[in-house]
Protein backbone atom coordinates (compact mmCIF):
# COMPACT_ATOMS: atom_id res chain seq x y z
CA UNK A 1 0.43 1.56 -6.21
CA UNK A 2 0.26 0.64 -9.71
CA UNK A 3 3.95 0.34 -11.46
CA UNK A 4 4.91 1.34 -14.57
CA UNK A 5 6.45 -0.65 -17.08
CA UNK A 6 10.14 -0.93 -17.32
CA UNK A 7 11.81 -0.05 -20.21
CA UNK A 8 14.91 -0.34 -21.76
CA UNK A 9 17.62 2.42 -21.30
CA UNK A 10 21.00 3.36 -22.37
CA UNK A 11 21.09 6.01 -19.59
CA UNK A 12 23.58 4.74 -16.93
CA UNK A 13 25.81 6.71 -14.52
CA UNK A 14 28.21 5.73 -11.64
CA UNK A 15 27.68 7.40 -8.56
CA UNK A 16 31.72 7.76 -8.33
CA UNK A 17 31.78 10.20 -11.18
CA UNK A 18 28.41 11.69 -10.72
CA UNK A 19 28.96 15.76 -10.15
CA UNK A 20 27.59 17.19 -7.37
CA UNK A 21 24.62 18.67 -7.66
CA UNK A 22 26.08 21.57 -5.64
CA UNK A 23 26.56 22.42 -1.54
CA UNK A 24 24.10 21.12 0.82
CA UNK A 25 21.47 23.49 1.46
CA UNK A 26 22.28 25.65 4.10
CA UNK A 27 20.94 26.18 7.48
CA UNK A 28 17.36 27.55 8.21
CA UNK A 29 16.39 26.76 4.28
CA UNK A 30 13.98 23.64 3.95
CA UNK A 31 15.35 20.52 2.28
CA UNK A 32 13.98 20.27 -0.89
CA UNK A 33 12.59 16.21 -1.61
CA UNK A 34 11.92 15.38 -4.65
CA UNK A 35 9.31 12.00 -4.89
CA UNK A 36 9.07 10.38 -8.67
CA UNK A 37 5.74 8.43 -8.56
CA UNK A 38 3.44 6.64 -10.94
CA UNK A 39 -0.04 8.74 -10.26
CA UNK A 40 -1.22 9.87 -7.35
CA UNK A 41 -4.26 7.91 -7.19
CA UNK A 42 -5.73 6.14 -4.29
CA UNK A 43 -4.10 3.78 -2.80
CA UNK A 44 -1.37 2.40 -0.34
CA UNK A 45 1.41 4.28 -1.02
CA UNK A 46 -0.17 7.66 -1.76
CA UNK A 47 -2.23 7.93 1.39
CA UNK A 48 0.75 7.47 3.43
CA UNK A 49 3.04 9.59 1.53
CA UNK A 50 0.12 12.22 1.74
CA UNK A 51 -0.05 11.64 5.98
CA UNK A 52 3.73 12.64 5.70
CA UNK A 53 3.49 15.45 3.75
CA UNK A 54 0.76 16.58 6.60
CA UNK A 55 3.24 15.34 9.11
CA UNK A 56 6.36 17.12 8.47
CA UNK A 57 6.00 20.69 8.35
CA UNK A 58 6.81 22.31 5.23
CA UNK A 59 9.63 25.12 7.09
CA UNK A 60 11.67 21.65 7.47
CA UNK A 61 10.99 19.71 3.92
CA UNK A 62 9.75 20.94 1.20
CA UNK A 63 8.06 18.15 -1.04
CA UNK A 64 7.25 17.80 -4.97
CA UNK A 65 5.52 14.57 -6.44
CA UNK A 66 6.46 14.25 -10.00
CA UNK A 67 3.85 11.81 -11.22
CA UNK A 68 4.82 9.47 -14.40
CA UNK A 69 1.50 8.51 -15.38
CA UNK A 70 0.48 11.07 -17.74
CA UNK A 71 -1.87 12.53 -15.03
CA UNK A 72 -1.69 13.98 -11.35
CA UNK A 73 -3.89 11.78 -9.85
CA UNK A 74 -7.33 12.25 -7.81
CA UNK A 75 -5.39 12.46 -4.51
CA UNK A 76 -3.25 15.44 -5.80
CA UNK A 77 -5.38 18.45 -4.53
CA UNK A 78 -5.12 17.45 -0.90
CA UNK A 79 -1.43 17.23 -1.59
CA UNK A 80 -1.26 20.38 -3.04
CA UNK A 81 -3.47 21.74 -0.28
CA UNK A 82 -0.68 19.89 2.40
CA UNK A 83 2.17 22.14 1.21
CA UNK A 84 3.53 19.95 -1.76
CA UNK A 85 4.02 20.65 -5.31
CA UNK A 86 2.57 18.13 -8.30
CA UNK A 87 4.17 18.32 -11.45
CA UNK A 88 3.93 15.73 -14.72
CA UNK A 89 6.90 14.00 -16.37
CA UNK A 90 4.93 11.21 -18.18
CA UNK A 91 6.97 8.20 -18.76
CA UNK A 92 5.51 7.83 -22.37
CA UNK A 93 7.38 8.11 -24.28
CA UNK A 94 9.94 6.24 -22.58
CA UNK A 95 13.09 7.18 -25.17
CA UNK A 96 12.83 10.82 -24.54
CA UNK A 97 11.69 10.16 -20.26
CA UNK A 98 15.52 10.66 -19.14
CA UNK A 99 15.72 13.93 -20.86
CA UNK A 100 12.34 15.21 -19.48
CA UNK A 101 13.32 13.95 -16.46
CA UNK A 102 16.85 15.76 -16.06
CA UNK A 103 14.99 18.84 -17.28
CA UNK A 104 12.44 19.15 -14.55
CA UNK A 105 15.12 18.07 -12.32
CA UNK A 106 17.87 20.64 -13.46
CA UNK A 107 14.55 23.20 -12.70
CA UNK A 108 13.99 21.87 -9.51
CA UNK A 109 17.07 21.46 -8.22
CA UNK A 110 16.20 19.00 -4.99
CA UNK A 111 18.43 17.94 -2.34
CA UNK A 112 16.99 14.67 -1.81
CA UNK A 113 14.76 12.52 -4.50
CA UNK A 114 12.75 9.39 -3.58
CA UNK A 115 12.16 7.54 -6.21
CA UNK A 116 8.76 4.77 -5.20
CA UNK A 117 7.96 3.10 -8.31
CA UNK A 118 10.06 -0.29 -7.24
CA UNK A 119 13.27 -1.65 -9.30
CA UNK A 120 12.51 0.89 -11.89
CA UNK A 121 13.55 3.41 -9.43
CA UNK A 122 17.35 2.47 -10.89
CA UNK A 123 16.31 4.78 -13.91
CA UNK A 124 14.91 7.59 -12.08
CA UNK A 125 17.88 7.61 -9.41
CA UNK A 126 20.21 6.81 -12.32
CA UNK A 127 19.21 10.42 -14.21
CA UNK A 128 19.12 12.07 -10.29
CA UNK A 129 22.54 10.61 -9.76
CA UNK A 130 23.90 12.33 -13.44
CA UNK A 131 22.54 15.56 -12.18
CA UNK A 132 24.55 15.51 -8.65
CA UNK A 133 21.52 15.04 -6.73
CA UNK A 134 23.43 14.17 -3.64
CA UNK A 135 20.67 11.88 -1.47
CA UNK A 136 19.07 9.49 -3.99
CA UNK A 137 16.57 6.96 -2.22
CA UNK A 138 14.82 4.23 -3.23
CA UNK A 139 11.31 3.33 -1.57
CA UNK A 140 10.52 -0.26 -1.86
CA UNK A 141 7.47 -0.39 -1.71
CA UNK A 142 6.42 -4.38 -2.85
CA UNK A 143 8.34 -7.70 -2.75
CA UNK A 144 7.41 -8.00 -6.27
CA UNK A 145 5.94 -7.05 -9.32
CA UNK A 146 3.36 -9.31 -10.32
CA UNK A 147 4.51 -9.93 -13.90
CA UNK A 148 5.27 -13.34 -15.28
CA UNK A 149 8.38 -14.80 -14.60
CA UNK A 150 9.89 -15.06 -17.84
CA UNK A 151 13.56 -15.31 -19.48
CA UNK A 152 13.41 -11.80 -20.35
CA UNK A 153 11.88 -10.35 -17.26
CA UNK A 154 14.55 -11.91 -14.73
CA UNK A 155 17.31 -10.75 -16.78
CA UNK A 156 15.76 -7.10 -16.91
CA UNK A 157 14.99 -7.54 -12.50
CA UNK A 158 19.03 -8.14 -12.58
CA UNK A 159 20.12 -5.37 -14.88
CA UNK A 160 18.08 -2.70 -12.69
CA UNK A 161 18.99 -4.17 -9.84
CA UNK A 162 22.80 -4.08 -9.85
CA UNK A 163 21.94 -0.30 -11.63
CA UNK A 164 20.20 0.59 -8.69
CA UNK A 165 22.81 -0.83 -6.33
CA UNK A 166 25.28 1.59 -7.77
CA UNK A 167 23.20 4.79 -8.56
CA UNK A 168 21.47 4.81 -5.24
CA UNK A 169 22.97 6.15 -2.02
CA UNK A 170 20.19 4.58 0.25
CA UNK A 171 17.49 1.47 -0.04
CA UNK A 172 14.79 2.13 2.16
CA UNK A 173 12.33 -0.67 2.17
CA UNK A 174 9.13 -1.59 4.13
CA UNK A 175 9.80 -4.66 4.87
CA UNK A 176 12.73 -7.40 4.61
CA UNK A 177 10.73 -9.30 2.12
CA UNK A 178 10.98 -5.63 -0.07
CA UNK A 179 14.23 -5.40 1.12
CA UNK A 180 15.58 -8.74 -0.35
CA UNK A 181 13.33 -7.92 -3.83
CA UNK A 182 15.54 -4.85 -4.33
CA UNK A 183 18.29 -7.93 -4.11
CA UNK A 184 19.55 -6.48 -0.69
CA UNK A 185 19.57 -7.05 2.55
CA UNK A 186 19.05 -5.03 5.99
CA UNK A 187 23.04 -4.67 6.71
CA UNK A 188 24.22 -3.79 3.65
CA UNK A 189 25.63 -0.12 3.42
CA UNK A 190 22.71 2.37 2.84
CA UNK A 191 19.93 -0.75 3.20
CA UNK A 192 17.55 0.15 5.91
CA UNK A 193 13.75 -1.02 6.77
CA UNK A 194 11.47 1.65 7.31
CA UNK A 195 7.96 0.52 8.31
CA UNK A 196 4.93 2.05 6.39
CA UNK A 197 2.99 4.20 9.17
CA UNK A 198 -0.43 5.29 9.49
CA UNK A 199 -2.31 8.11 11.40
CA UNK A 200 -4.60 6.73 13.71
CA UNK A 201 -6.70 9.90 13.85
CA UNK A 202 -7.65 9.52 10.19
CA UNK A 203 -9.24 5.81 11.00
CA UNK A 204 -11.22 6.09 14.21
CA UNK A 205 -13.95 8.55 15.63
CA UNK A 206 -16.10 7.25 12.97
CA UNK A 207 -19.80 6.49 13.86
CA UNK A 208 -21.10 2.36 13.44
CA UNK A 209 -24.61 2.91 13.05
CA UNK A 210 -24.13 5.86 10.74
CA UNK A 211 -21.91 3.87 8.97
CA UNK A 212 -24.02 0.99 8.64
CA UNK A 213 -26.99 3.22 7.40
CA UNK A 214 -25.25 4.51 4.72
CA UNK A 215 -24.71 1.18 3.25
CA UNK A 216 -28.25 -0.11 4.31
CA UNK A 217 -26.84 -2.78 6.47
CA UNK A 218 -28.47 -4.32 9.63
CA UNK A 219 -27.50 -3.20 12.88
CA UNK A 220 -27.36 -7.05 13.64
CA UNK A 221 -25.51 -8.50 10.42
CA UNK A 222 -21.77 -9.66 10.37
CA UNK A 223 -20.02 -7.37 8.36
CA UNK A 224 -16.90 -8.27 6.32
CA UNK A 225 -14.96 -5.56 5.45
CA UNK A 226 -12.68 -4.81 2.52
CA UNK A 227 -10.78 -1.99 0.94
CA UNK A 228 -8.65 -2.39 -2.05
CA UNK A 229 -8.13 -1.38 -5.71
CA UNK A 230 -9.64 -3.83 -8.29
CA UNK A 231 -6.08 -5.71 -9.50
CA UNK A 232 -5.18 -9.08 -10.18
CA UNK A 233 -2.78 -9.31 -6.91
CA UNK A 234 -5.44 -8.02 -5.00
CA UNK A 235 -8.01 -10.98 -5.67
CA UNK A 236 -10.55 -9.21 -4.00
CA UNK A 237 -13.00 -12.51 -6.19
CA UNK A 238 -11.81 -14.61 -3.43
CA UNK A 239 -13.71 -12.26 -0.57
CA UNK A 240 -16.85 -13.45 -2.46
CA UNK A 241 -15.88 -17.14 -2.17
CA UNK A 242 -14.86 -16.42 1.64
CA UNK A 243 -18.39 -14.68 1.84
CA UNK A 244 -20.29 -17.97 0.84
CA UNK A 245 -18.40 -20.40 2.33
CA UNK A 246 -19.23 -17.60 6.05
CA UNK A 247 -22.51 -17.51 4.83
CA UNK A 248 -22.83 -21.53 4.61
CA UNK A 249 -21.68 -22.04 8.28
CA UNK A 250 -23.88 -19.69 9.53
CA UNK A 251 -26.73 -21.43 7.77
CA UNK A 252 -25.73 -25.39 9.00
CA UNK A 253 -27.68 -26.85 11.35
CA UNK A 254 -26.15 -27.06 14.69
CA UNK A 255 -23.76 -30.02 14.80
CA UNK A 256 -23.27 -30.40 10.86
CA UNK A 257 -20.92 -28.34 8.75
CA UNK A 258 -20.82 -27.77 5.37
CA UNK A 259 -18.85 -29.43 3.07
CA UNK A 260 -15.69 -27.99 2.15
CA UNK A 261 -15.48 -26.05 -1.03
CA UNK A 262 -18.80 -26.36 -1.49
CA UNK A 263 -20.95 -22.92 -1.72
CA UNK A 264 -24.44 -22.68 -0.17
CA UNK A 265 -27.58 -23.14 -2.75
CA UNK A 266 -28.98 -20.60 -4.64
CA UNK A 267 -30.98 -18.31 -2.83
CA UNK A 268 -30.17 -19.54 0.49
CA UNK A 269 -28.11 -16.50 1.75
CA UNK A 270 -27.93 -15.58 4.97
CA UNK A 271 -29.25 -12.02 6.11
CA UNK A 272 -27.12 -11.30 8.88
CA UNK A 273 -23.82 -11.46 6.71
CA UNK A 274 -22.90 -9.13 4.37
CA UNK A 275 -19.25 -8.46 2.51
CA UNK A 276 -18.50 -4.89 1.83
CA UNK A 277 -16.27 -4.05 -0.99
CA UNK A 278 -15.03 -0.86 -1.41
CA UNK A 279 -12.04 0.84 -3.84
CA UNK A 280 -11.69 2.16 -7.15
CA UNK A 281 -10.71 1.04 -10.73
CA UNK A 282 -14.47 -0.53 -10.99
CA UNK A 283 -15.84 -4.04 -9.93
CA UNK A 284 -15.02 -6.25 -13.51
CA UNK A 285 -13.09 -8.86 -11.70
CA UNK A 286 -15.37 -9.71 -9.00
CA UNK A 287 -18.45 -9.73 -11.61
CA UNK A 288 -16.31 -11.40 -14.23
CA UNK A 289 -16.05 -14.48 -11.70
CA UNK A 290 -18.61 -14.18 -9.64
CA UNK A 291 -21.50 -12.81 -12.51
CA UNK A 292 -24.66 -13.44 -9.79
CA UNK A 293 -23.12 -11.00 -7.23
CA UNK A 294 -24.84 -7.55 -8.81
CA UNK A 295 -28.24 -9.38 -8.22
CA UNK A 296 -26.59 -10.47 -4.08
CA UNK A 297 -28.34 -8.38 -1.67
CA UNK A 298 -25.25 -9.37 1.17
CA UNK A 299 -22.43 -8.30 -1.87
CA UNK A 300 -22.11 -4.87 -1.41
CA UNK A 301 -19.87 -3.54 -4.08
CA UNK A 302 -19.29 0.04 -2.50
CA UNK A 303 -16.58 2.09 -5.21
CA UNK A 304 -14.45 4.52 -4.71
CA UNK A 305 -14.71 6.54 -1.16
CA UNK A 306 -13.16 9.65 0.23
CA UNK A 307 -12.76 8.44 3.74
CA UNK A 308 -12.38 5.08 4.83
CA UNK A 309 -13.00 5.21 8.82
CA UNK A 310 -16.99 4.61 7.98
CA UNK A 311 -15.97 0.78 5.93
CA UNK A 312 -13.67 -0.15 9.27
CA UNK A 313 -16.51 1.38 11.61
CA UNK A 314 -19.44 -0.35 9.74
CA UNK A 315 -16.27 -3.83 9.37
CA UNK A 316 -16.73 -6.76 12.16
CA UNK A 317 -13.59 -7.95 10.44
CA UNK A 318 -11.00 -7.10 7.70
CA UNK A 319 -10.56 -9.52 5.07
CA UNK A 320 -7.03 -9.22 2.59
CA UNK A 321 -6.45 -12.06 0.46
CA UNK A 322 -3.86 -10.56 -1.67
CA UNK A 323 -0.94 -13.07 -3.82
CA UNK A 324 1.99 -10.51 -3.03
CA UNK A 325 1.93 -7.27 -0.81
CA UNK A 326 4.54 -5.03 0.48
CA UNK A 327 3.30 -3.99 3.69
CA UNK A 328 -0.46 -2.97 2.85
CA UNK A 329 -1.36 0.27 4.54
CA UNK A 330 -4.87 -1.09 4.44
CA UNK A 331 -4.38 -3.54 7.08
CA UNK A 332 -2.32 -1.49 9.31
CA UNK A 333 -5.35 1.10 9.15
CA UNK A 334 -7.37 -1.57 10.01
CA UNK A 335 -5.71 -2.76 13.02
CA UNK A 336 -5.18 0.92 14.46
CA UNK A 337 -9.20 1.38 14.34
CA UNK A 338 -9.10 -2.37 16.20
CA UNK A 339 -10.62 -3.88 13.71
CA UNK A 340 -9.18 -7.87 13.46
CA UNK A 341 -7.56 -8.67 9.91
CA UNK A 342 -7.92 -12.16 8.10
CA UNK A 343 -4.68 -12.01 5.80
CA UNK A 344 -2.67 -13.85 3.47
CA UNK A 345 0.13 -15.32 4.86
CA UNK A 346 2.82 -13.21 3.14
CA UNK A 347 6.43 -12.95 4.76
CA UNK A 348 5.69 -8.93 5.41
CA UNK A 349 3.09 -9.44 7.75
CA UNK A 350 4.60 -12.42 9.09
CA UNK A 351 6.96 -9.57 10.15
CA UNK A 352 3.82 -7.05 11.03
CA UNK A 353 2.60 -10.06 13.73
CA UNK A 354 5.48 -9.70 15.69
CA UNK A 355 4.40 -6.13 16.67
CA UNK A 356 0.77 -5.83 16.80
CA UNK A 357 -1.92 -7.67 17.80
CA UNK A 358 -5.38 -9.07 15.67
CA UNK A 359 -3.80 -10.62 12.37
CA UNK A 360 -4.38 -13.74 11.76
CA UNK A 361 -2.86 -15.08 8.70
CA UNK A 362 -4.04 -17.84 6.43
CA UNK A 363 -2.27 -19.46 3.93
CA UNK A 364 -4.58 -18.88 -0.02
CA UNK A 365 -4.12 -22.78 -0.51
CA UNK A 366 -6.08 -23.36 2.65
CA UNK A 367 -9.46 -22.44 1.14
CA UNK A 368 -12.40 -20.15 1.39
CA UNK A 369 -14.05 -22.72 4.16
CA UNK A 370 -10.77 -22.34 6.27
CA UNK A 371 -10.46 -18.69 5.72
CA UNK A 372 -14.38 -18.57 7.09
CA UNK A 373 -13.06 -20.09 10.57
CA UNK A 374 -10.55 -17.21 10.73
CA UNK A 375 -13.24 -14.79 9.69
CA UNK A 376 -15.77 -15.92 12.17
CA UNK A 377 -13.71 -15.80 14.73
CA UNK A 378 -12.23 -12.81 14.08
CA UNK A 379 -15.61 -11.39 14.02
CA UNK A 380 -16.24 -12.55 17.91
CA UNK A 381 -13.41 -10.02 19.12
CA UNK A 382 -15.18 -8.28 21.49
CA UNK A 383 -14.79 -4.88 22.84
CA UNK A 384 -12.29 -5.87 25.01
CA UNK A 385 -10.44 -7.18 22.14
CA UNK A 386 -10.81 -4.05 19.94
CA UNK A 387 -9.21 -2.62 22.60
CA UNK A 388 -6.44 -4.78 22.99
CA UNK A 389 -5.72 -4.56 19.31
CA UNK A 390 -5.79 -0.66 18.99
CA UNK A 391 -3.82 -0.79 22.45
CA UNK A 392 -0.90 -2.88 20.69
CA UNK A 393 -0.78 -0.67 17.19
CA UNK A 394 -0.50 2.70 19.61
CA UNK A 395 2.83 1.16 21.05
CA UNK A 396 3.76 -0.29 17.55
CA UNK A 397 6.51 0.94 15.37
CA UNK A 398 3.86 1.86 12.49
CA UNK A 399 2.71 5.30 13.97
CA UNK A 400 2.87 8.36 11.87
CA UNK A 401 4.97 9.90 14.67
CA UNK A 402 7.64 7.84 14.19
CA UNK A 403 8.45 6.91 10.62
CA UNK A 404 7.79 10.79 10.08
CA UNK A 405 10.76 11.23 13.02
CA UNK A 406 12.88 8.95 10.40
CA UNK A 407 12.41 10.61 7.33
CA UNK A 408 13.27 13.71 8.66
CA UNK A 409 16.49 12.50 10.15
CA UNK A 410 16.91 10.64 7.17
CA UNK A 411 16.66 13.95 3.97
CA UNK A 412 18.05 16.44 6.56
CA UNK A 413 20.93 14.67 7.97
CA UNK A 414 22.20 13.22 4.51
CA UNK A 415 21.01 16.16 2.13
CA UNK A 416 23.32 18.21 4.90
């Protein structure tokens, strides 16, 4: 999910004096959550939000997404069409944003508001706090931000930190790594990990060769699979240097290997590998660094798609070689269709491992040639394997079922 940019404001409130925003609501009437969100785009955070609005039933919780990004977002029809409301408070400009933001607010009048877009959420929950909003959450979503560590930017992480610490009633973060960005820690009054989730029905059922066909890949290739927006912290221009460095090993003679780092000549690609790329916001950085890859018949730079069961189904493996992640929805998908995941070795799915099986993790330093041994034999998993993996994710604590079970107890027992 793409953040916006903090900004400086004078807007501060303590929760102590904060009016309430009025009795809870009473029984038999929906709570009313109210999520502030940069755009409801496609990506990790907006297709799970959008499996819980399909999960909880709107006679319990009724949902709004107030977007900041001057714009709902493509995703927002199937939100609207799951119950919720969409509604624009653009941040821009930022002086007047508080104001705007009380407003629609004050009109709303919400129980509960979650406020996702990271340690700018102190802002949001700030002007929710002013108004009496009595449940004011904070979703972390990231164990960073991605912007330069500079003078000015740690001393603006600290000021919204301690504002958030004291504006919002609960910290609800997806991992301990996002947990300890918000400068908290699972313990702490209100601080609480609550795993991102994924509806397995939405990622399997989908058919291989069909899927295959539509990309015009061989029944027989090796398929690398990856979904992800184009963004620095993604460096999807890695999978390309994973890609060649697969494509080299396949091509050694038996009882040589390639030498490390270097990529296989000109010309000499394999045909039974291909990488598959799919996600929006265009393909600039993987052409930018990689400027041969249009002219690759194994690249295939898919865009944008609707559903993404046909990439796992047509996937022998999952590749994510992000810096920085929260918890990536991606790869949880990934693993629930049994689909084996070559990741970055990032403390949140460190913490993922522990529960399900099929990630192996790699550290970026390591290299494309040692990320090719994980992908290669990630790509052997069998159908026993598949099984074992999609096995391990149904008795894993990132079903739909269950975080929805916690959000509900969460807005209805607290808004109460």
């Amino acid at each position: 999910m793409t953040q916006p940019a903090a900004t400086s404001v004078t807007f501060a409130t303590s929760t102590a004096e904060a009016p309430r925003h009025g009795p809870p609501p009473p029984a038999g009437r929906p709570v009313h959550v109210v999520h502030v969100i940069g755009t409801l785009d496609r990506g990790g955070a907006e297709t799970l939000s959008l499996d819980m609005c399909r999960a909880v039933p709107t006679t319990e919780v009724r949902q709004t997404f107030i977007t900041m990004g001057g714009r709902d977002g493509s995703l927002a029809p199937q939100f609207r069409a799951a119950g919720a409301a969409v509604v624009q408070v653009p941040q821009r400009p930022a002086v007047t944003f508080p104001l705007r933001l009380r407003r629609c607010l004050r009109w709303r009048r919400p129980d509960v508001v979650v406020s996702h877009i990271s340690l700018f959420s102190a802002v949001v929950l700030a002007v929710a706090a002013a108004m009496g909003v009595p449940v004011r959450i904070a979703r972390m979503w990231s164990e960073g931000d991605g912007r330069r560590d500079t003078v000015a930017r740690r001393l603006l992480r600290a000021v919204l930190r301690r504002l958030l610490h004291v504006v919002a009633t609960d910290i609800v973060a997806v991992s301990d790594a996002a947990m300890a960005y918000a400068g908290r820690r699972v313990g702490m009054p209100g601080c609480r990990i609550l795993y991102n989730s994924v509806d397995a029905t939405r990622v399997v059922g989908s058919d291989r060769a069909a899927a295959r066909q539509r990309w015009g890949i061989p029944p027989d290739a090796m398929v690398i699979g990856y979904i992800g927006r184009a963004a620095p912290e993604k460096n999807r221009p890695f999978l390309v240097d994973v890609h060649r460095a697969v494509q080299a090993r396949a091509e050694a003679p038996a009882g040589t290997t390639s030498p490390v780092g270097a990529p296989p000549p000109a010309g000499a690609a394999s045909p039974a590998t291909r990488l598959l790329i799919v996600g929006p916001c265009g393909v600039d950085d993987v052409v930018s660094a990689h400027p041969d890859v249009p002219d690759d018949p194994t690249v295939i730079l898919g865009g944008e798609v609707d559903e993404i069961a046909p990439v796992l189904a047509a996937a022998d493996v999952f590749v994510l070689p992000s810096h920085w992640e929260g918890l990536p929805g991606v790869v949880l998908e990934a693993l629930a269709a049994g689909l084996p995941v070559v990741a970055t070795d990032l403390p949140c799915l460190r913490e993922a491992s522990r529960y399900v099986d099929g990630l192996t993790l790699v550290d970026l330093s390591a290299g494309p040639h040692r990320w090719a041994e994980a992908v290669l034999r990630g790509a052997r998993t069998g159908p026993a394997g598949r099984d074992r993996i999609r096995e391990s994710f149904a008795t894993s604590p990132f079903q739909t079922r269950h975080a929805a079970a916690q959000w509900r107890s969460l807005w209805r027992a607290e808004a109460r």
